[in-house]
N, C-alpha and C. Protein backbone atom coordinates (compact mmCIF):
# COMPACT_ATOMS: atom_id res chain seq x y z
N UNK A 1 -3.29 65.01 8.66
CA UNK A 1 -3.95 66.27 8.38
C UNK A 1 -3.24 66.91 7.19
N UNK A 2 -4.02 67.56 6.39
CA UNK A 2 -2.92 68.04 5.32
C UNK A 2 -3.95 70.08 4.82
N UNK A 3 -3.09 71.10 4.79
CA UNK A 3 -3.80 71.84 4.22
C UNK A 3 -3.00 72.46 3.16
N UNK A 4 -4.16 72.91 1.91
CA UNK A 4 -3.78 73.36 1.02
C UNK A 4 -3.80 74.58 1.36
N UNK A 5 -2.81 75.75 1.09
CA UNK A 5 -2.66 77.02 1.26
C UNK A 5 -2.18 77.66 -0.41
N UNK A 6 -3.05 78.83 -0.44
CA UNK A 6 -2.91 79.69 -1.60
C UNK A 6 -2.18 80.59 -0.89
N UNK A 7 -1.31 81.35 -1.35
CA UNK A 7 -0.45 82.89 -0.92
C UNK A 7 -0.78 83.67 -1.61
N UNK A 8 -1.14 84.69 -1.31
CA UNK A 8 -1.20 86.43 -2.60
C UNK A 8 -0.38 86.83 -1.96
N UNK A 9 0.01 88.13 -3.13
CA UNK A 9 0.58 88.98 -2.82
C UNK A 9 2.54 88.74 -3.95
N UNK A 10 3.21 89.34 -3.46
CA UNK A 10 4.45 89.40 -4.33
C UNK A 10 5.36 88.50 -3.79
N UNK A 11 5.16 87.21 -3.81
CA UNK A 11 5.79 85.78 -3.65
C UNK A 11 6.44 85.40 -4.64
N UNK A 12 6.92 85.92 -6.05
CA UNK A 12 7.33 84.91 -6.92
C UNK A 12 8.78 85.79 -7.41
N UNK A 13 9.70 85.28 -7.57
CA UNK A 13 11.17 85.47 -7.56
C UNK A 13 11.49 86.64 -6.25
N UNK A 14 11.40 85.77 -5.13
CA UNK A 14 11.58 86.41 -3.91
C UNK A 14 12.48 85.20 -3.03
N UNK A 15 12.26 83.79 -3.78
CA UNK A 15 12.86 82.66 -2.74
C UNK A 15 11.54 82.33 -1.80
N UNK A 16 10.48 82.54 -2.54
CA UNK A 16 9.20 82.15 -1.28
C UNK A 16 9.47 80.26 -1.53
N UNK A 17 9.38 80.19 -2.51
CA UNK A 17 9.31 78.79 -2.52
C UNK A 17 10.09 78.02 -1.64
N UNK A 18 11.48 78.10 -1.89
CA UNK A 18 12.39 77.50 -1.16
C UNK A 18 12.85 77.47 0.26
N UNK A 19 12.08 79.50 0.74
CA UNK A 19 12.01 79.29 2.17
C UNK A 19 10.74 78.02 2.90
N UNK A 20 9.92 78.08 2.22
CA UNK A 20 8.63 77.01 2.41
C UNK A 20 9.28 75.67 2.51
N UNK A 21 9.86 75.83 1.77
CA UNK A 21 10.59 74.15 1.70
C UNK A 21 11.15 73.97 2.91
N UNK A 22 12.22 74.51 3.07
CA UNK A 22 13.02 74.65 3.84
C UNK A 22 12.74 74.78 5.34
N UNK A 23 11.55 74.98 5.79
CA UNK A 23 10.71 75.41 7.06
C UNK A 23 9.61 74.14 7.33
N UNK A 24 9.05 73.94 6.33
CA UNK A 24 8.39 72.46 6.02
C UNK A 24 9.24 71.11 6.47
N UNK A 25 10.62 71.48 5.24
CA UNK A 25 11.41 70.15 6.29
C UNK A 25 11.67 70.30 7.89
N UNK A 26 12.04 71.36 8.16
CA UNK A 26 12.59 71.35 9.13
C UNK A 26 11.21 70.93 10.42
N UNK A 27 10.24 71.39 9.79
CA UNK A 27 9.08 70.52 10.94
C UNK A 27 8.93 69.40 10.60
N UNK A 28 9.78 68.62 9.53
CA UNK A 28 9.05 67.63 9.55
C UNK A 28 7.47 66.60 8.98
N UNK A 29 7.32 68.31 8.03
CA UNK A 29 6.33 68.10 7.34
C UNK A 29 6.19 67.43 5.45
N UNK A 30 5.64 66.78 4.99
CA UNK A 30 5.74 66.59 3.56
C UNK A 30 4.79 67.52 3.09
N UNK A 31 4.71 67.33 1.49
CA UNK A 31 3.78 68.15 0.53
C UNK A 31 4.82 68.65 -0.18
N UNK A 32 4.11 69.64 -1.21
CA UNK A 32 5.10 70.36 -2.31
C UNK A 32 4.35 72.01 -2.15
N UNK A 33 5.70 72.55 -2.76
CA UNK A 33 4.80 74.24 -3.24
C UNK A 33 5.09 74.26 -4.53
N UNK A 34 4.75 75.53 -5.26
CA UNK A 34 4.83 75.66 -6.26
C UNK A 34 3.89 77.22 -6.87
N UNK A 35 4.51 77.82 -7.83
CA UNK A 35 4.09 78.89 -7.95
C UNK A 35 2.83 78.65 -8.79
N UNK A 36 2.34 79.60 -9.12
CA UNK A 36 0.63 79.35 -10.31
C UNK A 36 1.10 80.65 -11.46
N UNK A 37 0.47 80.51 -12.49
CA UNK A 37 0.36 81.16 -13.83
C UNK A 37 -0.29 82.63 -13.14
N UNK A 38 -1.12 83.07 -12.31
CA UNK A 38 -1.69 84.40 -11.86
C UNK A 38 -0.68 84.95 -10.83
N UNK A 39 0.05 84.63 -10.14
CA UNK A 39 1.19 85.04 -9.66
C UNK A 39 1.10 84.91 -8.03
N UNK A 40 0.24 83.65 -7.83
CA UNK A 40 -0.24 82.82 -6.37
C UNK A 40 1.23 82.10 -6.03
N UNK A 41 1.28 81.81 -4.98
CA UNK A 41 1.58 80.26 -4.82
C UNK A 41 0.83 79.65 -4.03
N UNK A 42 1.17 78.21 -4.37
CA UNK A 42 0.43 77.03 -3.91
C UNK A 42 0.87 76.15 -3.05
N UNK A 43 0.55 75.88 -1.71
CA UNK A 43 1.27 74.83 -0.94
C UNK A 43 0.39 73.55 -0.46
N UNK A 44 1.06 72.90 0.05
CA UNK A 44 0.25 71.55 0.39
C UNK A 44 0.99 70.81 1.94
N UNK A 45 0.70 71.43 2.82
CA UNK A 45 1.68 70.54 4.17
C UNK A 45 0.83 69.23 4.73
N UNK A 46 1.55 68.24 4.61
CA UNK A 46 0.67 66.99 5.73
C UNK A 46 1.90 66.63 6.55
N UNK A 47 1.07 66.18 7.65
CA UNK A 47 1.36 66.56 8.92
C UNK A 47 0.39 66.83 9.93
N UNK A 48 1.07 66.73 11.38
CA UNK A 48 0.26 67.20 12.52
C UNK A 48 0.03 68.56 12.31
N UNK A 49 -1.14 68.43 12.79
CA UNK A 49 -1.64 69.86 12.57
C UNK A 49 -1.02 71.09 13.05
N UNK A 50 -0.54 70.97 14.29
CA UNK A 50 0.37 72.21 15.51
C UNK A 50 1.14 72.05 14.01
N UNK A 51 1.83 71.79 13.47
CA UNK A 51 3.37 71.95 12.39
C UNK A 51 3.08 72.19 11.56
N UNK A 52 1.88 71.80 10.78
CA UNK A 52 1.46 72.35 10.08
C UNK A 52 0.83 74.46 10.46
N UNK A 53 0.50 74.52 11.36
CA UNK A 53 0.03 75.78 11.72
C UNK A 53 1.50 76.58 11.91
N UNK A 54 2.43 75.90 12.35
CA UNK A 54 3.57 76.52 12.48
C UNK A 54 4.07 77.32 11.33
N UNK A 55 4.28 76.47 9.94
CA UNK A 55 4.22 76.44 8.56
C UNK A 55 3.50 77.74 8.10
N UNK A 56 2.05 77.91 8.51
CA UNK A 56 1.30 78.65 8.09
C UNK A 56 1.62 79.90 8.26
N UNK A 57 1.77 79.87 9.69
CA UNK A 57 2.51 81.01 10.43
C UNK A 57 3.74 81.57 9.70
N UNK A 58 4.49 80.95 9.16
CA UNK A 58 5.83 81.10 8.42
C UNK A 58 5.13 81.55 6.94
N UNK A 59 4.68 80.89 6.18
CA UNK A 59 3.96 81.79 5.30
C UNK A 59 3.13 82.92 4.69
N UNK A 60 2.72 83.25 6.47
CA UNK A 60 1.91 84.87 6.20
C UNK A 60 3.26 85.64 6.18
N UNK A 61 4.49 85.36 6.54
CA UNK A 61 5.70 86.58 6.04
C UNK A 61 6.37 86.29 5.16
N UNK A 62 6.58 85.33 5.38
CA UNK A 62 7.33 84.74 3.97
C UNK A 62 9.39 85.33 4.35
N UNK A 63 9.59 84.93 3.15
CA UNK A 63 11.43 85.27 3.19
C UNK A 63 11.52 87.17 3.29
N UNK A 64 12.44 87.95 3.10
CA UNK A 64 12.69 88.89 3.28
C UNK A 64 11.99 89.53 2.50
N UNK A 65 12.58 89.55 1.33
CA UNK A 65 11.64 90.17 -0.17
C UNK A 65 10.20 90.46 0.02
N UNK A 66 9.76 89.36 -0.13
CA UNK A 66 8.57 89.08 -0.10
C UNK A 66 7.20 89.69 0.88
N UNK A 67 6.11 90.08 -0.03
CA UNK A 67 4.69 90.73 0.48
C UNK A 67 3.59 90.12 0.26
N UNK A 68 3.71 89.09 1.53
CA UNK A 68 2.30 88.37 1.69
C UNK A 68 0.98 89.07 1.47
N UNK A 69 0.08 89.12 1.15
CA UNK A 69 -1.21 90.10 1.61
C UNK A 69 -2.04 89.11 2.15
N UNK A 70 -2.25 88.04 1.65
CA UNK A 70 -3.21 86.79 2.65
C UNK A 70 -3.15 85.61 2.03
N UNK A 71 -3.70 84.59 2.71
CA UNK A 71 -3.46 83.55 2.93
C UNK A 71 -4.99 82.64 2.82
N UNK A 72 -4.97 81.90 1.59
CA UNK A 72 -6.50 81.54 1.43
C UNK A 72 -5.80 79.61 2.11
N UNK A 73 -6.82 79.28 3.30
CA UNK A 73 -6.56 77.85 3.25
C UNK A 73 -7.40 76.90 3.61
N UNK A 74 -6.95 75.44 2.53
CA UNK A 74 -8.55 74.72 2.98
C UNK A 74 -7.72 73.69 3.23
N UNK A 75 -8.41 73.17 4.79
CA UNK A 75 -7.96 72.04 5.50
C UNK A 75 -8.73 70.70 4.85
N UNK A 76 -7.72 69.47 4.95
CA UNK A 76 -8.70 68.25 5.21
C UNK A 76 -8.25 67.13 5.65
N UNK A 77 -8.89 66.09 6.35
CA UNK A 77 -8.30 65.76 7.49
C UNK A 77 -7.56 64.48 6.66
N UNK A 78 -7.47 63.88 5.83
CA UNK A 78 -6.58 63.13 5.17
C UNK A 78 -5.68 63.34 5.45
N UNK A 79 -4.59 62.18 4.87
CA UNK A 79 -3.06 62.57 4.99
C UNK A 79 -1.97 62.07 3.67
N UNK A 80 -2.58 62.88 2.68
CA UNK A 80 -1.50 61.99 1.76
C UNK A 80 -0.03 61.13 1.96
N UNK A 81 0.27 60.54 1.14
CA UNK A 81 1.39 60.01 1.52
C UNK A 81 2.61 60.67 0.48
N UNK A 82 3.21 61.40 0.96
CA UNK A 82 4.40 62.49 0.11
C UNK A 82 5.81 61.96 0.26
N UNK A 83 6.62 61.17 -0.19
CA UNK A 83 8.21 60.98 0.70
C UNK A 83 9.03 62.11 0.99
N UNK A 84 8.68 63.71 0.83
CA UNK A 84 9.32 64.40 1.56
C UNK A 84 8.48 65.79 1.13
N UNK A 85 9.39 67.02 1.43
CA UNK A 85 8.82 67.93 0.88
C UNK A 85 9.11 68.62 -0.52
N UNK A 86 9.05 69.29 -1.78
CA UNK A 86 9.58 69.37 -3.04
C UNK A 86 8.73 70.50 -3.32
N UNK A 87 9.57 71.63 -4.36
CA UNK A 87 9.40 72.63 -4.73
C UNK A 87 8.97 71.93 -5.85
N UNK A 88 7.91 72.08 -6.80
CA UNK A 88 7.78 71.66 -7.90
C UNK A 88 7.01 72.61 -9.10
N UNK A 89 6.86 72.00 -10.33
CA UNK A 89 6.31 73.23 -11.61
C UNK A 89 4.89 72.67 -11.78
């Protein structure tokens, strides 16, 4: 299962990225995040779905700093093949 998740809101030099990472490995999940040019970020978890939702869950708050406002996400039931998880540009 893998979903792509958009974030709004004030995610970018807050450590959103790296908490994502960091919460992603720890379930066990692959994919990458990464911030966007409009001031989104972008994630990608594959994985079982429950861990993946876990993930999600962790992304409507995000790290301390940080002011989620919502969470745009489109599921699909594929599963890329990622060798881990990576913050990337």
């Amino acid at each position: 299962m893998t979903a792509h998740v958009f974030v709004f809101g004030f995610v970018q030099g807050v450590g959103y990225r790296q908490s994502v990472k960091r919460k992603a490995r720890s379930l066990g999940l692959t994919g990458w995040v990464k911030n966007l040019s409009d001031g989104r970020v972008e994630v990608t978890f594959c994985g079982p779905k429950e861990k993946i939702g876990e993930a999600i869950d962790f992304c409507k708050k995000g790290p301390f700093l940080s002011e989620v406002k919502h969470l745009d996400i489109e599921w699909e039931d594929k599963d890329y093949s990622y060798s881990g998880f990576d913050v990337t540009r």
